[in-house]
PDB file of N, CA and C in Angstrom:
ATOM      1  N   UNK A   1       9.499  16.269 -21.507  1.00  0.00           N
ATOM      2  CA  UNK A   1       9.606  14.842 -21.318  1.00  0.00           C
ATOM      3  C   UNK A   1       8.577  14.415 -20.272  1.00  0.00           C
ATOM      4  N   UNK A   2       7.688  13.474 -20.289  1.00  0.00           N
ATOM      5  CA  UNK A   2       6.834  12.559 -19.449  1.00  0.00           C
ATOM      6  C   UNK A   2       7.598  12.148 -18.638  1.00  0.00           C
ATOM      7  N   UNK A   3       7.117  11.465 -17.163  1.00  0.00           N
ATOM      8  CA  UNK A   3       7.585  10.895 -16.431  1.00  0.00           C
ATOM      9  C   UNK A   3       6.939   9.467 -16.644  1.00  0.00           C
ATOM     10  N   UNK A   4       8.288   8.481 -16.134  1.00  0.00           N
ATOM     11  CA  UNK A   4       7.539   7.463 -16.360  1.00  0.00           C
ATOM     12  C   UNK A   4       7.239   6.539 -15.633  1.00  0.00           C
ATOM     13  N   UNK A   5       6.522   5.535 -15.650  1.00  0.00           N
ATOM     14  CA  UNK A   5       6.510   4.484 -14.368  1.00  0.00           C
ATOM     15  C   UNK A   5       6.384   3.071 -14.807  1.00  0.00           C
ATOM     16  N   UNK A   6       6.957   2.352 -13.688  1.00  0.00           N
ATOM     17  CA  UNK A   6       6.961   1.340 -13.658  1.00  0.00           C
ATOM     18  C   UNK A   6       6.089   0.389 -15.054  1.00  0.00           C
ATOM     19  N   UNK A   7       6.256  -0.443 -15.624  1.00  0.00           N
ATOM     20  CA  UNK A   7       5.082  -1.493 -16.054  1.00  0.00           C
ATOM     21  C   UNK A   7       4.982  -2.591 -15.870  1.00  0.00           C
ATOM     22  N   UNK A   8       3.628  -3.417 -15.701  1.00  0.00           N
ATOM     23  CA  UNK A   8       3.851  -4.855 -15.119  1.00  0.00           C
ATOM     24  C   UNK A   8       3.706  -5.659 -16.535  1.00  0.00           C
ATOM     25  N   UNK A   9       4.463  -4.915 -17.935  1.00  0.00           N
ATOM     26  CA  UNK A   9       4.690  -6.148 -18.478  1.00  0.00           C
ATOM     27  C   UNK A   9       5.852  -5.616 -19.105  1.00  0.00           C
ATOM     28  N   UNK A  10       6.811  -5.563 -18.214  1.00  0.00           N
ATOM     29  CA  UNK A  10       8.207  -5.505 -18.291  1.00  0.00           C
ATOM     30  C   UNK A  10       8.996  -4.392 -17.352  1.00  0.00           C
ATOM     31  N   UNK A  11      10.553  -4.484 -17.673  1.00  0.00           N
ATOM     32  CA  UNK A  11      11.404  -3.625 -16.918  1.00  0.00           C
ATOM     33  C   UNK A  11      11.352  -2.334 -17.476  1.00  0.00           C
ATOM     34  N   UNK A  12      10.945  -1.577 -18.480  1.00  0.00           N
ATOM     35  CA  UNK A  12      11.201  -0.776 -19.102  1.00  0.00           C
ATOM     36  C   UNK A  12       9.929   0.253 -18.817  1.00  0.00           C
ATOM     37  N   UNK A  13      10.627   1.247 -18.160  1.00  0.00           N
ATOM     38  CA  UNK A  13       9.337   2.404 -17.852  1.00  0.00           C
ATOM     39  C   UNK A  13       8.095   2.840 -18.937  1.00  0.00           C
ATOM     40  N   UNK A  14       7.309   2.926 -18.394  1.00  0.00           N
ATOM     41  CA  UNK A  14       6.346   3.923 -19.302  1.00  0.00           C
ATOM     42  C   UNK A  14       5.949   4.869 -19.102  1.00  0.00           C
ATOM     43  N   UNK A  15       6.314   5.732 -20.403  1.00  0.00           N
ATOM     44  CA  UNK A  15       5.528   7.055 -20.157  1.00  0.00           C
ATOM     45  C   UNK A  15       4.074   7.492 -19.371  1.00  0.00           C
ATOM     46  N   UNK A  16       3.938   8.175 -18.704  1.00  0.00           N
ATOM     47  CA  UNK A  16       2.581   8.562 -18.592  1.00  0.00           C
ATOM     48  C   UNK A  16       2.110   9.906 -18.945  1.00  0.00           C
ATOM     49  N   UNK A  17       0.969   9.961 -19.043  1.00  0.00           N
ATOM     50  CA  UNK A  17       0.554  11.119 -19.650  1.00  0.00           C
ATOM     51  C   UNK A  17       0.509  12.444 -18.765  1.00  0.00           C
ATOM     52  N   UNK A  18       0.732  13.478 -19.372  1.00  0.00           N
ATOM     53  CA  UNK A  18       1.092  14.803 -18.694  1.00  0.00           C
ATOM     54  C   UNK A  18      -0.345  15.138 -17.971  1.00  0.00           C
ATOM     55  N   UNK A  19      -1.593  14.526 -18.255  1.00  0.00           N
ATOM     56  CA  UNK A  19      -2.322  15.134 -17.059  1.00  0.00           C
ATOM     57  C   UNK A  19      -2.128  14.715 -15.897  1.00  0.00           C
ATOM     58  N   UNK A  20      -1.320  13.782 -15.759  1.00  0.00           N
ATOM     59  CA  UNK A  20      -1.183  13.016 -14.022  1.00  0.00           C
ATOM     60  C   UNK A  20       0.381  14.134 -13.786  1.00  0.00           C
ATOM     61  N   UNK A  21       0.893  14.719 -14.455  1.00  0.00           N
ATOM     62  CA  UNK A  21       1.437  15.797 -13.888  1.00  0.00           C
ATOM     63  C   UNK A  21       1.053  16.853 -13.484  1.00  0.00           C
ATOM     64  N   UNK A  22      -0.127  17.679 -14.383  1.00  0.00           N
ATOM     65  CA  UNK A  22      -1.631  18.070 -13.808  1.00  0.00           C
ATOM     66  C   UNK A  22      -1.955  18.221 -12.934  1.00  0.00           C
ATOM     67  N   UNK A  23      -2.414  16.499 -12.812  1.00  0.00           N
ATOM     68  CA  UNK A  23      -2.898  16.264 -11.435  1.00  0.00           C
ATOM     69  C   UNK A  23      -2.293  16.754 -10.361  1.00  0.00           C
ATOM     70  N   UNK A  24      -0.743  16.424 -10.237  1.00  0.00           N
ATOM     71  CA  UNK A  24       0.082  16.114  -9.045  1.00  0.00           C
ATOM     72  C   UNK A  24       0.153  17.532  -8.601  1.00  0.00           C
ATOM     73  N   UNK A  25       0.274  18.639  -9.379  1.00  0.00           N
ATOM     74  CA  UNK A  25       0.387  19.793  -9.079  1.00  0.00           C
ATOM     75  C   UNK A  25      -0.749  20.570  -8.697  1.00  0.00           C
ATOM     76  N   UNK A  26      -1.974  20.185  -9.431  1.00  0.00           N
ATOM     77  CA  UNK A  26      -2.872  21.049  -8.893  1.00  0.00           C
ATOM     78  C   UNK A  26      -3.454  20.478  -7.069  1.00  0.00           C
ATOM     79  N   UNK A  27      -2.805  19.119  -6.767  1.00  0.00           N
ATOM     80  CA  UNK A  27      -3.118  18.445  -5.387  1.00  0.00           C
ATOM     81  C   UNK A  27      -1.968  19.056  -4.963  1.00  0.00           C
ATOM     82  N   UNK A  28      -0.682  19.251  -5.146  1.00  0.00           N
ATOM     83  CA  UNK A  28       0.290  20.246  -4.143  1.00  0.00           C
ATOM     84  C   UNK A  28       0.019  21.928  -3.932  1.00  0.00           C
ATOM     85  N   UNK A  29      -0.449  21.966  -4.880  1.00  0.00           N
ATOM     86  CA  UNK A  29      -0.475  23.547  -4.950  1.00  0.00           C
ATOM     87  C   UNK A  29      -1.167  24.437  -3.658  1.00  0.00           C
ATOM     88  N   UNK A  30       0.007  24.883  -2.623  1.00  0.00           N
ATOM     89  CA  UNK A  30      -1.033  25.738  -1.356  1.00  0.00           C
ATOM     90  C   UNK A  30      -0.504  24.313  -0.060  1.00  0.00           C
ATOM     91  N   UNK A  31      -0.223  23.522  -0.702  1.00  0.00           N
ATOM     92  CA  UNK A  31       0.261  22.675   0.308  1.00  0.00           C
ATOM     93  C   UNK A  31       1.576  22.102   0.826  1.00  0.00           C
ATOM     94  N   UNK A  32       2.642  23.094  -0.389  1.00  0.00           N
ATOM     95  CA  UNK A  32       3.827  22.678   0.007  1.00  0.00           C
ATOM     96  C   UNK A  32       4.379  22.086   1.380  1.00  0.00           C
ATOM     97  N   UNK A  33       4.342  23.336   2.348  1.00  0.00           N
ATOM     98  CA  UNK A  33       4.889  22.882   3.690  1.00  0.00           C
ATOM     99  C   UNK A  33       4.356  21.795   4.278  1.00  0.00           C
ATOM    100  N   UNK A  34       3.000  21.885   4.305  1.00  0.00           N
ATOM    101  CA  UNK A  34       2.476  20.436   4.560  1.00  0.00           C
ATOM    102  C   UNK A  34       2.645  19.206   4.206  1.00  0.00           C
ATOM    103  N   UNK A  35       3.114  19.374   3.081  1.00  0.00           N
ATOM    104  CA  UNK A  35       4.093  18.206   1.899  1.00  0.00           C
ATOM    105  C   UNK A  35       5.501  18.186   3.061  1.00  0.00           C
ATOM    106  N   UNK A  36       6.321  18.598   2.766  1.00  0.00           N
ATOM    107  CA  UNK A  36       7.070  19.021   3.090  1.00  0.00           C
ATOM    108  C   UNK A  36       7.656  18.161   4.890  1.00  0.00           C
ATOM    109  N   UNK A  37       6.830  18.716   5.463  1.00  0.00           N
ATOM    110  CA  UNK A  37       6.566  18.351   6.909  1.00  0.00           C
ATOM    111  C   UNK A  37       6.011  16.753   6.878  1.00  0.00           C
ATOM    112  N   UNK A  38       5.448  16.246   6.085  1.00  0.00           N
ATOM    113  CA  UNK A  38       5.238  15.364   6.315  1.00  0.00           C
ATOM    114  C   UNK A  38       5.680  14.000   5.864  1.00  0.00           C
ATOM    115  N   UNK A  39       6.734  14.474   4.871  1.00  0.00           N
ATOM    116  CA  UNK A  39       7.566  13.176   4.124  1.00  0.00           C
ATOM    117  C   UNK A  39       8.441  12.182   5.471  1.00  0.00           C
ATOM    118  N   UNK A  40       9.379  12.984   6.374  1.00  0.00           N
ATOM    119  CA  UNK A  40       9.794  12.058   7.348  1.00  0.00           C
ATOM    120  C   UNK A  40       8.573  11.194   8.253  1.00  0.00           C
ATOM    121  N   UNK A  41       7.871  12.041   8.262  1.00  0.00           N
ATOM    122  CA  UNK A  41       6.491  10.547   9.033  1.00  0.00           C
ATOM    123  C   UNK A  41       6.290   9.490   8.128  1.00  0.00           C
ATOM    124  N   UNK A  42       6.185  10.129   6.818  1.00  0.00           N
ATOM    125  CA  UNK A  42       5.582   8.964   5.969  1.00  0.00           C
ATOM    126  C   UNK A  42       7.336   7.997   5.744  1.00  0.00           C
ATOM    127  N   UNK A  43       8.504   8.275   5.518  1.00  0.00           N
ATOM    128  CA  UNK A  43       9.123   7.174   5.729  1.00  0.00           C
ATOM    129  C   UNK A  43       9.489   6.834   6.770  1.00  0.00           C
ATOM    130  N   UNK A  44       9.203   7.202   8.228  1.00  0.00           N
ATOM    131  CA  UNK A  44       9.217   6.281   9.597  1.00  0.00           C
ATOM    132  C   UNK A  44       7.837   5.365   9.437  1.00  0.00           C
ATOM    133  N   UNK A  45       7.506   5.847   9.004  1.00  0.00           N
ATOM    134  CA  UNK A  45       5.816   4.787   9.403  1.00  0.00           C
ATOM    135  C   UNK A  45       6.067   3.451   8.075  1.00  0.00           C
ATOM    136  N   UNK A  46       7.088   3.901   6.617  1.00  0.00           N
ATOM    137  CA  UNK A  46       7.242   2.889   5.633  1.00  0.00           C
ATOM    138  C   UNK A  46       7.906   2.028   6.525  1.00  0.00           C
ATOM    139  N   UNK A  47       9.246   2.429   7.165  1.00  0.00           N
ATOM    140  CA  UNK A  47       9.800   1.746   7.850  1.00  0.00           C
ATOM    141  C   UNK A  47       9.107   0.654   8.929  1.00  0.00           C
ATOM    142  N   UNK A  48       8.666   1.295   9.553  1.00  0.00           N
ATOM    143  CA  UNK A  48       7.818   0.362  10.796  1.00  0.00           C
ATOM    144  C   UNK A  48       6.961  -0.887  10.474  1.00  0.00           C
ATOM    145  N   UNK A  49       6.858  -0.110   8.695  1.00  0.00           N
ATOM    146  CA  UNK A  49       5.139  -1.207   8.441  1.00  0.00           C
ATOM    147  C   UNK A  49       6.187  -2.525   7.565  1.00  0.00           C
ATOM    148  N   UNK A  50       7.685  -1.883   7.283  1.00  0.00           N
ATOM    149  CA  UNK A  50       8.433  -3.036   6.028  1.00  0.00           C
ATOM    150  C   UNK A  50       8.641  -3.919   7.462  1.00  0.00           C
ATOM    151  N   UNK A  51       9.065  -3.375   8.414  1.00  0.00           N
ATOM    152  CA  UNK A  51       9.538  -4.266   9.871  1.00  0.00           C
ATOM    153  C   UNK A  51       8.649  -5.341  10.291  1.00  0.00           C
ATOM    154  N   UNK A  52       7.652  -4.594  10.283  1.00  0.00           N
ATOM    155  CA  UNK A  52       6.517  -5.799  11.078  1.00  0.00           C
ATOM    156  C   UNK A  52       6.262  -6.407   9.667  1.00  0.00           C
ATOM    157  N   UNK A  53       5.814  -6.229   8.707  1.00  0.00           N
ATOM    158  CA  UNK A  53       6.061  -7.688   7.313  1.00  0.00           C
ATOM    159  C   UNK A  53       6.966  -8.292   7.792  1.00  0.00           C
ATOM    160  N   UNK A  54       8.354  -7.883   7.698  1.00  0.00           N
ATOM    161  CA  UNK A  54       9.338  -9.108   7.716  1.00  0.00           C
ATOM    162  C   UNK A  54       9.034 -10.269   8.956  1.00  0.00           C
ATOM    163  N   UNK A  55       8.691  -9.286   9.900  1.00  0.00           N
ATOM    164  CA  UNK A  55       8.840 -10.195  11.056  1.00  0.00           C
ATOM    165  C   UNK A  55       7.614 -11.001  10.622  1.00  0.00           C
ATOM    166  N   UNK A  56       6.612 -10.919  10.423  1.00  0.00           N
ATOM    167  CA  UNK A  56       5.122 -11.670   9.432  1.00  0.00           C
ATOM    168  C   UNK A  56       5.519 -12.552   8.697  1.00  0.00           C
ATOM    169  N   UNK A  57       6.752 -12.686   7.816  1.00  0.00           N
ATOM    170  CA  UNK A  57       7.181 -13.841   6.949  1.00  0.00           C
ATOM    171  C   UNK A  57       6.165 -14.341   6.036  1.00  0.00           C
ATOM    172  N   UNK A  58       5.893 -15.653   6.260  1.00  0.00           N
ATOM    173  CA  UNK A  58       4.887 -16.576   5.516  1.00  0.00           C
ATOM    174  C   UNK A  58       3.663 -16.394   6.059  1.00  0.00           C
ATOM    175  N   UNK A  59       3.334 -15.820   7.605  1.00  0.00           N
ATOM    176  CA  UNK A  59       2.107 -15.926   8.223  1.00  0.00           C
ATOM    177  C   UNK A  59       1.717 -14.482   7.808  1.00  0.00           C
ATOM    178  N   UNK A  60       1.920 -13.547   6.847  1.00  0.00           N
ATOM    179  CA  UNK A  60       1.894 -12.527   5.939  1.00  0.00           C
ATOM    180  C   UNK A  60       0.175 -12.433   5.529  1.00  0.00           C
ATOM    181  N   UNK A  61       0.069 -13.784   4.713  1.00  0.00           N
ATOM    182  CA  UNK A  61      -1.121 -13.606   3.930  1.00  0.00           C
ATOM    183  C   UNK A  61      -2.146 -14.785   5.123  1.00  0.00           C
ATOM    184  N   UNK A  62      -3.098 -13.784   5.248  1.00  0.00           N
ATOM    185  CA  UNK A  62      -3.736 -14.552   6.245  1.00  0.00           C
ATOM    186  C   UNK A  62      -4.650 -15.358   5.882  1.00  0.00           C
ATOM    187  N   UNK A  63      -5.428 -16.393   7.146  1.00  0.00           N
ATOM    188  CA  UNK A  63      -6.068 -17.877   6.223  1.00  0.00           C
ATOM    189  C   UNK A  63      -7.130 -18.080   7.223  1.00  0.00           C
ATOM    190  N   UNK A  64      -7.917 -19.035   6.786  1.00  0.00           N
ATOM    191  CA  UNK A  64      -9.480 -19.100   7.918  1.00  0.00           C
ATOM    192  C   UNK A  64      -9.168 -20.504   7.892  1.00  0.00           C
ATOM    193  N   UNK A  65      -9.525 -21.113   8.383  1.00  0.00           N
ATOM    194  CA  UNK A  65     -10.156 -22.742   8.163  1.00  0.00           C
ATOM    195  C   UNK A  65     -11.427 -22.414   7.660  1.00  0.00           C
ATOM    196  N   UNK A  66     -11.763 -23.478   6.923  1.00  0.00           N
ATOM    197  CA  UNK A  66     -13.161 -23.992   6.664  1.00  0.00           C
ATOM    198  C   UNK A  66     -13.872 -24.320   7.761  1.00  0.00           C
ATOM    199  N   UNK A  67     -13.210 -25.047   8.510  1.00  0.00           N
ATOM    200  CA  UNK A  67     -14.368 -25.565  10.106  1.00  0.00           C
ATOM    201  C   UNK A  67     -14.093 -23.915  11.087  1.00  0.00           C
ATOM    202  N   UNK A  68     -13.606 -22.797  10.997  1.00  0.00           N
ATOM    203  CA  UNK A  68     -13.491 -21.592  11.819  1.00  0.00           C
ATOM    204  C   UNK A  68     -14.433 -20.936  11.093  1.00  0.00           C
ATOM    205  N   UNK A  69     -15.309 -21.078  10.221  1.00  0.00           N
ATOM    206  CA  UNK A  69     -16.412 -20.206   9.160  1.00  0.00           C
ATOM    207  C   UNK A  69     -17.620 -18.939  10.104  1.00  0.00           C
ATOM    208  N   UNK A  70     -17.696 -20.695  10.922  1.00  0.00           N
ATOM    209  CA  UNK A  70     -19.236 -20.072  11.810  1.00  0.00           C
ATOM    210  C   UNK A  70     -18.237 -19.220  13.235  1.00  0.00           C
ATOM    211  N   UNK A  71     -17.163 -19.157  13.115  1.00  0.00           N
ATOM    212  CA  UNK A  71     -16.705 -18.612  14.325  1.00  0.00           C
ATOM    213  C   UNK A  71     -16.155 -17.035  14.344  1.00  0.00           C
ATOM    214  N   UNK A  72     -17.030 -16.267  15.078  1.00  0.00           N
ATOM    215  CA  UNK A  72     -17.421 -15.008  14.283  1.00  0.00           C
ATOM    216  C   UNK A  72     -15.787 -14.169  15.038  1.00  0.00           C
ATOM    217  N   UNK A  73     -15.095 -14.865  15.961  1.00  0.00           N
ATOM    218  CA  UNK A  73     -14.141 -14.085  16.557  1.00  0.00           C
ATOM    219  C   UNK A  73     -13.004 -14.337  15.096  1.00  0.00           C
ATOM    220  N   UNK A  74     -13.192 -15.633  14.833  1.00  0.00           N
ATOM    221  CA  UNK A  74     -11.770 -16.169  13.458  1.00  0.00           C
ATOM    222  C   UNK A  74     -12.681 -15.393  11.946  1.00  0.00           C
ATOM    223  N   UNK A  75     -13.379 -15.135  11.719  1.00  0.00           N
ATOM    224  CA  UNK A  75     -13.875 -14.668  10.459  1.00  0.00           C
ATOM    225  C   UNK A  75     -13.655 -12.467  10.645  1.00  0.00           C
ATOM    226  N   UNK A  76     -13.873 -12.782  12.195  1.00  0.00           N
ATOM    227  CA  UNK A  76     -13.284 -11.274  11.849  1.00  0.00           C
ATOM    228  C   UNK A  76     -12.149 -10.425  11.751  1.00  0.00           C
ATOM    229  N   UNK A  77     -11.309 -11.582  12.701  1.00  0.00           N
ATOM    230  CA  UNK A  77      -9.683 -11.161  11.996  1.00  0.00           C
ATOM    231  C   UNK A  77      -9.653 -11.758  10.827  1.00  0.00           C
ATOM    232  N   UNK A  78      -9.810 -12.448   9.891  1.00  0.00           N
ATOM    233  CA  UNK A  78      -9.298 -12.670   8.825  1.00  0.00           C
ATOM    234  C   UNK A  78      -9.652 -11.678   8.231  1.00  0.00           C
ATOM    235  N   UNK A  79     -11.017 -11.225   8.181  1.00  0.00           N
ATOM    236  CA  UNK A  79     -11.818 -10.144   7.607  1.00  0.00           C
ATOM    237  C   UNK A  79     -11.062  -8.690   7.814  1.00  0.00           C
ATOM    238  N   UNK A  80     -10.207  -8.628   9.053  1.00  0.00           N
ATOM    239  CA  UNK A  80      -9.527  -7.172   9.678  1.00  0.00           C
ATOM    240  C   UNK A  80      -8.062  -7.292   8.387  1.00  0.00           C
ATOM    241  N   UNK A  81      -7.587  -8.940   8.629  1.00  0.00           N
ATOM    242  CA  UNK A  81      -6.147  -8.896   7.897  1.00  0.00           C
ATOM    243  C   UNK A  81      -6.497  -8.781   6.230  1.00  0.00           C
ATOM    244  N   UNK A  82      -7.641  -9.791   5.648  1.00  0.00           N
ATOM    245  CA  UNK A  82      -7.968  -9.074   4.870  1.00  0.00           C
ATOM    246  C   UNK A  82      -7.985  -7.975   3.752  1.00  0.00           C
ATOM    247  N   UNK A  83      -8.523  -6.899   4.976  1.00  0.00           N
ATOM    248  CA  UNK A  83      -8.697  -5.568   4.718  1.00  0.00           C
ATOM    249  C   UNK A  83      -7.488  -4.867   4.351  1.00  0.00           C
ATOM    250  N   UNK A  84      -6.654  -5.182   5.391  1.00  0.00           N
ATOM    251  CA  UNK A  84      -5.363  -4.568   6.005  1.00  0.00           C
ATOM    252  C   UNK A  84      -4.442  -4.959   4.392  1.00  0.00           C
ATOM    253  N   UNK A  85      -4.106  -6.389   4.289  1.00  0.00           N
ATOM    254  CA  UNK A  85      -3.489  -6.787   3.668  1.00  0.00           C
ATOM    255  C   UNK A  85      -3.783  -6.995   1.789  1.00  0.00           C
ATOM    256  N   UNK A  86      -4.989  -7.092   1.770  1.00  0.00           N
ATOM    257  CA  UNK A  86      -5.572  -7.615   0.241  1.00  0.00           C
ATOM    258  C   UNK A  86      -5.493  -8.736  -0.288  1.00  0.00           C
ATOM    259  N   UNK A  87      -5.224  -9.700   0.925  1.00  0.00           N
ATOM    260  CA  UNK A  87      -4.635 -11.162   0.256  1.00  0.00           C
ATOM    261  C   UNK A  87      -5.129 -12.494   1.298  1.00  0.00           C
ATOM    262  N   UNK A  88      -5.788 -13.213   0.681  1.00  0.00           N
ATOM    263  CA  UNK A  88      -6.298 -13.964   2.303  1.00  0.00           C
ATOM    264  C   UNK A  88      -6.594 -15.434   1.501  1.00  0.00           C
ATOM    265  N   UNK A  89      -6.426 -16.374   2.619  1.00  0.00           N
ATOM    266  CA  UNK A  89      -6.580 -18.114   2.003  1.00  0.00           C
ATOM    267  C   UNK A  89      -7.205 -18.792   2.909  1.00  0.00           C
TER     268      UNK A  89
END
């Protein structure tokens, strides 16, 4: 049986193809413990990063003014959140 994932044109999983099982194994293989060891960091750090979103709310997706264009301190945080985020207005 395939594993399946998510699809964005509907609720109903989709198969994927057995080389991304392949994949997944020949990138674990020799690295278990390191896997292993490192799953609780990676959900303290999910945690920390869902925390600070929430507390972000609506000021989430970040925005420039039009008159802040030429202002190289406001074009480079937007440019940092941006980066950070993938979503900017």
């Amino acid at each position: 049986m395939e594993p399946s994932a998510l699809s964005f044109w509907g609720p109903d999983p989709v198969p994927l193809p057995q080389r991304f099982a392949r994949i997944k194994r020949s990138l674990m293989a020799g690295h278990e413990a390191e896997l292993a060891a490192c799953w609780p960091r990676l959900v303290r750090a999910l945690g920390a990063e869902a925390e600070h979103l929430e507390c972000l709310g609506a000021h989430l997706v970040p925005s420039v003014e039009f008159a802040d264009l030429d202002d190289a301190a406001q074009t480079a945080r937007f440019g940092r959140d941006l980066r950070r985020y993938g979503v900017g207005v």
